[in-house]
Structures are given as structure tokens and as C-alpha cells.
C-alpha atoms as a PDB file:
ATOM      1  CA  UNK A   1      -2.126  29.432-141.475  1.00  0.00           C
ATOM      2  CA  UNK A   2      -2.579  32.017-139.219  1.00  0.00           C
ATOM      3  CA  UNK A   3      -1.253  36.277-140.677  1.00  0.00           C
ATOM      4  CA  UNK A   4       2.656  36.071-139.809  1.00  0.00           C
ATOM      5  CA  UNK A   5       2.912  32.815-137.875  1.00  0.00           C
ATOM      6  CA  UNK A   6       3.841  29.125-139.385  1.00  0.00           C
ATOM      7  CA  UNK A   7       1.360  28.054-136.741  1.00  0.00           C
ATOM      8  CA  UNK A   8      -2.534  27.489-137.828  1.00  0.00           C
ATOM      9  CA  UNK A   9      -4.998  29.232-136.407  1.00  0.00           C
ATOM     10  CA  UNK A  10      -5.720  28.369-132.652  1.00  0.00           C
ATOM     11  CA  UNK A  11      -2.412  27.514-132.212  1.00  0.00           C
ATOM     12  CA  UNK A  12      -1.258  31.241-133.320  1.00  0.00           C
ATOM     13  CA  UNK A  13      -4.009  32.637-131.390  1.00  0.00           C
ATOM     14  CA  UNK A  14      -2.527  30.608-127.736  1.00  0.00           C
ATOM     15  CA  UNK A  15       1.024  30.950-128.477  1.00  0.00           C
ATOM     16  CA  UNK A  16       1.353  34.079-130.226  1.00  0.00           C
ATOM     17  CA  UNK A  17      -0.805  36.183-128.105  1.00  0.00           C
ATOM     18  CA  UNK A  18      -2.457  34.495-124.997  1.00  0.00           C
ATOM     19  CA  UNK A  19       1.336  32.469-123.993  1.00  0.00           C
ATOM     20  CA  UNK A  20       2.976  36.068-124.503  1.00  0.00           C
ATOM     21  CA  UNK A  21       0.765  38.432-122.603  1.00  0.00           C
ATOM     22  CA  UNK A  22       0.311  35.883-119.825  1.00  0.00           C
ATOM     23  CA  UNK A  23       3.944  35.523-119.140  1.00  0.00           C
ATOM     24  CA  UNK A  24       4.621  39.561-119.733  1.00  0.00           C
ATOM     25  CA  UNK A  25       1.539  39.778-116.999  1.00  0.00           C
ATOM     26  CA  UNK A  26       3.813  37.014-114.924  1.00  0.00           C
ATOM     27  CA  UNK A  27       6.556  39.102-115.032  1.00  0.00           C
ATOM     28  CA  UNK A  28       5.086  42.405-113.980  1.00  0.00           C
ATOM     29  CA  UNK A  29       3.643  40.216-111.058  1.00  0.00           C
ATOM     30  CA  UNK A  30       6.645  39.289-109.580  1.00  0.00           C
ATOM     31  CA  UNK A  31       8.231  42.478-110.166  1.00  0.00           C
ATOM     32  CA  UNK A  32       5.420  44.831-108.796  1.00  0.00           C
ATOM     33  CA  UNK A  33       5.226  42.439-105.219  1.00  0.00           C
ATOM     34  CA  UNK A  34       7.325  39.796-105.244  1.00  0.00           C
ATOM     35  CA  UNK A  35       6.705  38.967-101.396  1.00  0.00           C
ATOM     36  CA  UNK A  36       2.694  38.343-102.343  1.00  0.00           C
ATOM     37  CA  UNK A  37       3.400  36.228-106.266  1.00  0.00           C
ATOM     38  CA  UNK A  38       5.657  33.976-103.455  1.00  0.00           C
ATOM     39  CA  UNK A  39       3.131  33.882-100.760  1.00  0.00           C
ATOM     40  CA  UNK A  40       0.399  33.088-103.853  1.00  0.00           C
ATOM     41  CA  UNK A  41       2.127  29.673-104.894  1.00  0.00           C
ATOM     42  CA  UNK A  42      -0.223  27.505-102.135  1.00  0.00           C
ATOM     43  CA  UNK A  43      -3.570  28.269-100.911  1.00  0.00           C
ATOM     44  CA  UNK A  44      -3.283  30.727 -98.286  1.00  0.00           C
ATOM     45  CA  UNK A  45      -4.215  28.062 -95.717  1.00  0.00           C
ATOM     46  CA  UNK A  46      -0.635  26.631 -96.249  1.00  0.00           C
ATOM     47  CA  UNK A  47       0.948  29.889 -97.881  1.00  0.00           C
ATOM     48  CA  UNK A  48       3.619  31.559 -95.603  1.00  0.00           C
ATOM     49  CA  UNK A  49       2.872  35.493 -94.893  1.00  0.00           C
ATOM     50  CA  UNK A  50       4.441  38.621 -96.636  1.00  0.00           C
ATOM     51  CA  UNK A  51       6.323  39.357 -93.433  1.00  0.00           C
ATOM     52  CA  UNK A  52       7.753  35.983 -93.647  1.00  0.00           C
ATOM     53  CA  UNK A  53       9.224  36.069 -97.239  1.00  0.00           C
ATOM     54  CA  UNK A  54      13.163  34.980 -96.786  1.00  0.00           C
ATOM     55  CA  UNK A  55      14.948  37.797 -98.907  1.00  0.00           C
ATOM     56  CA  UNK A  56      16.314  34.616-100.742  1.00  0.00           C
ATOM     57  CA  UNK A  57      12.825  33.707-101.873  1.00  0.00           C
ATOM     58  CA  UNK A  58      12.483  37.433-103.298  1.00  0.00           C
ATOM     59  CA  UNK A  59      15.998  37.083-105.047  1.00  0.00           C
ATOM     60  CA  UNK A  60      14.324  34.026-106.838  1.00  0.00           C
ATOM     61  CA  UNK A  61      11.082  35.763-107.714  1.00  0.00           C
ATOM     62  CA  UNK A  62      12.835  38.589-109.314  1.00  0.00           C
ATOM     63  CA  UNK A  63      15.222  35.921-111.126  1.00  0.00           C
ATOM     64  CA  UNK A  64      11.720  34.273-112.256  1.00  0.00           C
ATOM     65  CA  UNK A  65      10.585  37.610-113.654  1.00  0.00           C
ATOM     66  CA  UNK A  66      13.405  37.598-115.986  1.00  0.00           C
ATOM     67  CA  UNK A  67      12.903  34.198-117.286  1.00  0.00           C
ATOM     68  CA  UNK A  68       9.057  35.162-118.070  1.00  0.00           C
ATOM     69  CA  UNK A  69       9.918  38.223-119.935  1.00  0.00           C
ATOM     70  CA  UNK A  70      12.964  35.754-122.048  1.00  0.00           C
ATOM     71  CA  UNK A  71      10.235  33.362-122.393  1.00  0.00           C
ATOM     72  CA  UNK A  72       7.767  35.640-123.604  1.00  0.00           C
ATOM     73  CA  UNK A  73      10.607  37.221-126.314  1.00  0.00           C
ATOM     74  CA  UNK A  74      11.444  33.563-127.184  1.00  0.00           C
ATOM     75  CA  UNK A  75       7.707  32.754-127.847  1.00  0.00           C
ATOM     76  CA  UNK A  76       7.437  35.544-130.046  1.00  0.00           C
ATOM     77  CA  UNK A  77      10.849  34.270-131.851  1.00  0.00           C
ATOM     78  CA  UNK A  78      10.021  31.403-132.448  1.00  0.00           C
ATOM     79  CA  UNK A  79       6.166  31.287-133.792  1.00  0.00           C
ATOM     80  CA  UNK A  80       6.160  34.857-135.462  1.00  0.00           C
ATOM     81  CA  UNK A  81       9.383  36.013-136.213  1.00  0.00           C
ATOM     82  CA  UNK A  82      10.708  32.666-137.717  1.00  0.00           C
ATOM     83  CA  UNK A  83       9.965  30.965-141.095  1.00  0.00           C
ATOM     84  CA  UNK A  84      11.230  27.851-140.043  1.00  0.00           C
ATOM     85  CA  UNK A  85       8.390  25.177-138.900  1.00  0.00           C
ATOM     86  CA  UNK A  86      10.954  22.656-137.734  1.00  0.00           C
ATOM     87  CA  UNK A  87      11.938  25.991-135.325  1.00  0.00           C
ATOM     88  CA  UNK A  88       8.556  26.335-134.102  1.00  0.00           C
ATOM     89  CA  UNK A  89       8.355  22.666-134.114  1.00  0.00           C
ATOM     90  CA  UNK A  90      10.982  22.581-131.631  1.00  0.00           C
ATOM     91  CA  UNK A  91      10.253  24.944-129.746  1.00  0.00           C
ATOM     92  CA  UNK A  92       6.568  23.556-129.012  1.00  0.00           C
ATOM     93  CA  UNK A  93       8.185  20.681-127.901  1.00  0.00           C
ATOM     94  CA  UNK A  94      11.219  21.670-125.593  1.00  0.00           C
ATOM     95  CA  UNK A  95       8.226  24.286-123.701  1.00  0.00           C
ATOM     96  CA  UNK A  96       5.638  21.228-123.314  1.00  0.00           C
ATOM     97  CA  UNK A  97       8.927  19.419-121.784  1.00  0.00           C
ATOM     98  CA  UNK A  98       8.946  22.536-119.689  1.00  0.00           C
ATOM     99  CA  UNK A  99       5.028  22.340-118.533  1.00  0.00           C
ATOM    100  CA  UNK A 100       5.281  18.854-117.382  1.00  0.00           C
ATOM    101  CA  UNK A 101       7.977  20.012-115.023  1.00  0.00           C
ATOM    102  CA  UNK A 102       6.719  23.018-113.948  1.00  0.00           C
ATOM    103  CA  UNK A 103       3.142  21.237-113.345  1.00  0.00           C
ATOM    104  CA  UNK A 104       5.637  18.713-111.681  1.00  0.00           C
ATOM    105  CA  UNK A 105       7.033  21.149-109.431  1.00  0.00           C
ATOM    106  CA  UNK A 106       3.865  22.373-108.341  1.00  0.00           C
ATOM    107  CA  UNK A 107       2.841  19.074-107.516  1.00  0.00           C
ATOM    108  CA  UNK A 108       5.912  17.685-105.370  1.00  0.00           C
ATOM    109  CA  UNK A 109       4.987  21.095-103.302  1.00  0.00           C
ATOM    110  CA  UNK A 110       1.616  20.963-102.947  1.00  0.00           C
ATOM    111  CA  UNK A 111       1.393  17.237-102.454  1.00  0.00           C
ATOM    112  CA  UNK A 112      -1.452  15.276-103.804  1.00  0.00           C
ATOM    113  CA  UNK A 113      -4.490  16.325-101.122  1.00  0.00           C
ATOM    114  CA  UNK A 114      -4.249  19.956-101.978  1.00  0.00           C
ATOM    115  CA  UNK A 115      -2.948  19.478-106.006  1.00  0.00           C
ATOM    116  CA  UNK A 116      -5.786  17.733-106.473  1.00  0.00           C
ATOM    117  CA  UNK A 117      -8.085  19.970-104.659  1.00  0.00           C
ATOM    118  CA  UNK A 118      -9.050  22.626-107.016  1.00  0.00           C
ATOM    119  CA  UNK A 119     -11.104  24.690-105.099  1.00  0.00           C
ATOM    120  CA  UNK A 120      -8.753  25.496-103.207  1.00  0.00           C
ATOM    121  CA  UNK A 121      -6.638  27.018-105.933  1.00  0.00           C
ATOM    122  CA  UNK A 122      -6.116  30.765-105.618  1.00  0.00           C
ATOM    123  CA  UNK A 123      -5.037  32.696-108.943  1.00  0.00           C
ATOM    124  CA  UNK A 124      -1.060  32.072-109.252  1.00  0.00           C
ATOM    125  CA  UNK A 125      -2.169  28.109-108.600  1.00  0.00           C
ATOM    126  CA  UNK A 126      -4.223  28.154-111.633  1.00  0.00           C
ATOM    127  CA  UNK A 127      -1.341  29.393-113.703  1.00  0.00           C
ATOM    128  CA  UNK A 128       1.100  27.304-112.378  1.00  0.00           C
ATOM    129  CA  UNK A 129      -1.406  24.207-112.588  1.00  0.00           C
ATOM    130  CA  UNK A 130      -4.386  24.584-114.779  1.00  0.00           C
ATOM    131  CA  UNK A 131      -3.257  26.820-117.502  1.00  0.00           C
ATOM    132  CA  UNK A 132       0.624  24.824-117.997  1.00  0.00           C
ATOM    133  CA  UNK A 133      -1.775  22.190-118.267  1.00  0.00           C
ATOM    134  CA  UNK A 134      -3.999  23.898-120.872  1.00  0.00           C
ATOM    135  CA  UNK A 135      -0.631  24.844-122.773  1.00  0.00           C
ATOM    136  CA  UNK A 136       0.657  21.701-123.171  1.00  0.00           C
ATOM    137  CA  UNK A 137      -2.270  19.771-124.234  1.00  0.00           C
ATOM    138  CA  UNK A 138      -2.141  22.211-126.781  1.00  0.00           C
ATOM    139  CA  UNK A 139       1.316  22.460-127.690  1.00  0.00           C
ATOM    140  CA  UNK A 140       0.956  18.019-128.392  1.00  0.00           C
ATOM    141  CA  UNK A 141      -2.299  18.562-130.438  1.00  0.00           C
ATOM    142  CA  UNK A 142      -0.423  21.285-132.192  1.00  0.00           C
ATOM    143  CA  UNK A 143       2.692  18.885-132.632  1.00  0.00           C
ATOM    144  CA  UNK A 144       0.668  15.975-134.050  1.00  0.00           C
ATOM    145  CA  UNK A 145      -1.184  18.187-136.619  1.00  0.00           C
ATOM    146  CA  UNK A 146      -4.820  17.823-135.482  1.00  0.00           C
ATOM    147  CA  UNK A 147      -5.145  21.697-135.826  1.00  0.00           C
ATOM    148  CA  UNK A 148      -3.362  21.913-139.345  1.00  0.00           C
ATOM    149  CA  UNK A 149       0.463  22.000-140.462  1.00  0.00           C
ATOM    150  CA  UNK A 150       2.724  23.737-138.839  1.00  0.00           C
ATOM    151  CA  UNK A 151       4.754  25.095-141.283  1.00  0.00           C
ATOM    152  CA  UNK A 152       4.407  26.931-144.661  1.00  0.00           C
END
């Protein structure tokens, strides 16, 4: 058991600090130039251009921003500030719901010849792709135990 987390070790270590900082790093992204984290999304030989950014793309990016920064708070709720396994337990499990869409998402917008390209992945593509991916794996492995109770 990891020093103020129900979680063991590696799992305290990716969703205590690593899950946080990456979505607090998300949301100063799409804050700081929300035209470029929308143009990021595909490779930039499908990706539209800054100057083409509808304004009701950049009202979604900013809406985005806020749920990284909730998500962030929640993560921190609910595998440090909580005693509760069966809350962190929970929690695991609703957010690996939410990486299967997400990586879903991605997907149905890329299509298969580019999702499956990863070469051609630019920065925000790994996120959205490769690192849900990494997340979820390890919210299930965390779920079935093989890293140690959850739980005190």
C-alpha cells in the first residue's frame, strides 16, 4: 500500500500522480491554444488548420479543459483523499468505461488506416490513443488484484 492511497504501489504511482499531472497538462493545453490542441487530434495530413477552427470547435475545447481539470480533482478524490476501496474501486472502473470510449471516439474519427498507423501519430494522438490505452490496461490489472489489494 502505497503512503496515503488505498491503491498499491504502481497503481498509486499512475493514478495518483502520472493520471493527475497529465490531465492538469491537458487542461492548460486547451486553454493556452485551443485552435492548435483541436487541429492536433489527426495527423496534420488530415488535421484542419488554425485559421480554420469553427469558434464552435473552440467553445468545445475550452468545455474539455474543464472536464480535465474535474477529472484530475476527482482522481485525486477518489485514490488519495478517500479511505474507502470500494470508492476507488469504483472509480477505476467507471474511468476504464471512460477509456474505451474515448479510445472509441478516436477511432470512429480517425478510421482504421490512420488509427492503426502509429507513425503517424503526432503528440495529442498518443494521449488520446496510446496512453487511454496504457490507463486502462492498468486500471483492469489494478481491478483484478494482480498488483496487490486495493483497499486497507
Amino acid at each position: 500500500m502505497a503512503l496515503g492511497t488505498t491503491l498499491p504501489a504502481w497503481p498509486a504511482l499512475v493514478f495518483t500522480y502520472f493520471e493527475p499531472i497529465a490531465l492538469i497538462m491537458g487542461y492548460y493545453s486547451a486553454l493556452n491554444d485551443p485552435s492548435s490542441f483541436v487541429t492536433r487530434q489527426l495527423p496534420s495530413s488530415t488535421a484542419l488548420t488554425s485559421a480554420t477552427v469553427p469558434s464552435s470547435a473552440i467553445v468545445l475545447t475550452y468545455s474539455l479543459a474543464n472536464v480535465f481539470l474535474l477529472l484530475a480533482g476527482l482522481a485525486v478524490v477518489c485514490t488519495v483523499i478517500t479511505r474507502e476501496g470500494r470508492v476507488t474501486k469504483w472509480y477505476l472502473f467507471m474511468v476504464a468505461c471512460g477509456d474505451l470510449g474515448h479510445i472509441y471516439a478516436s477511432y470512429k474519427v480517425m478510421g482504421s488506416d490512420v488509427f492503426w498507423n502509429f507513425s503517424e501519430y503526432n503528440d495529442m494522438m498518443v494521449g488520446n490513443v496510446l496512453i487511454s490505452a496504457f490507463l486502462h490496461v492498468n486500471r483492469g490489472l489494478t481491478l483484478i488484484g494482480a498488483f496487490g489489494k486495493v483497499g486497507r
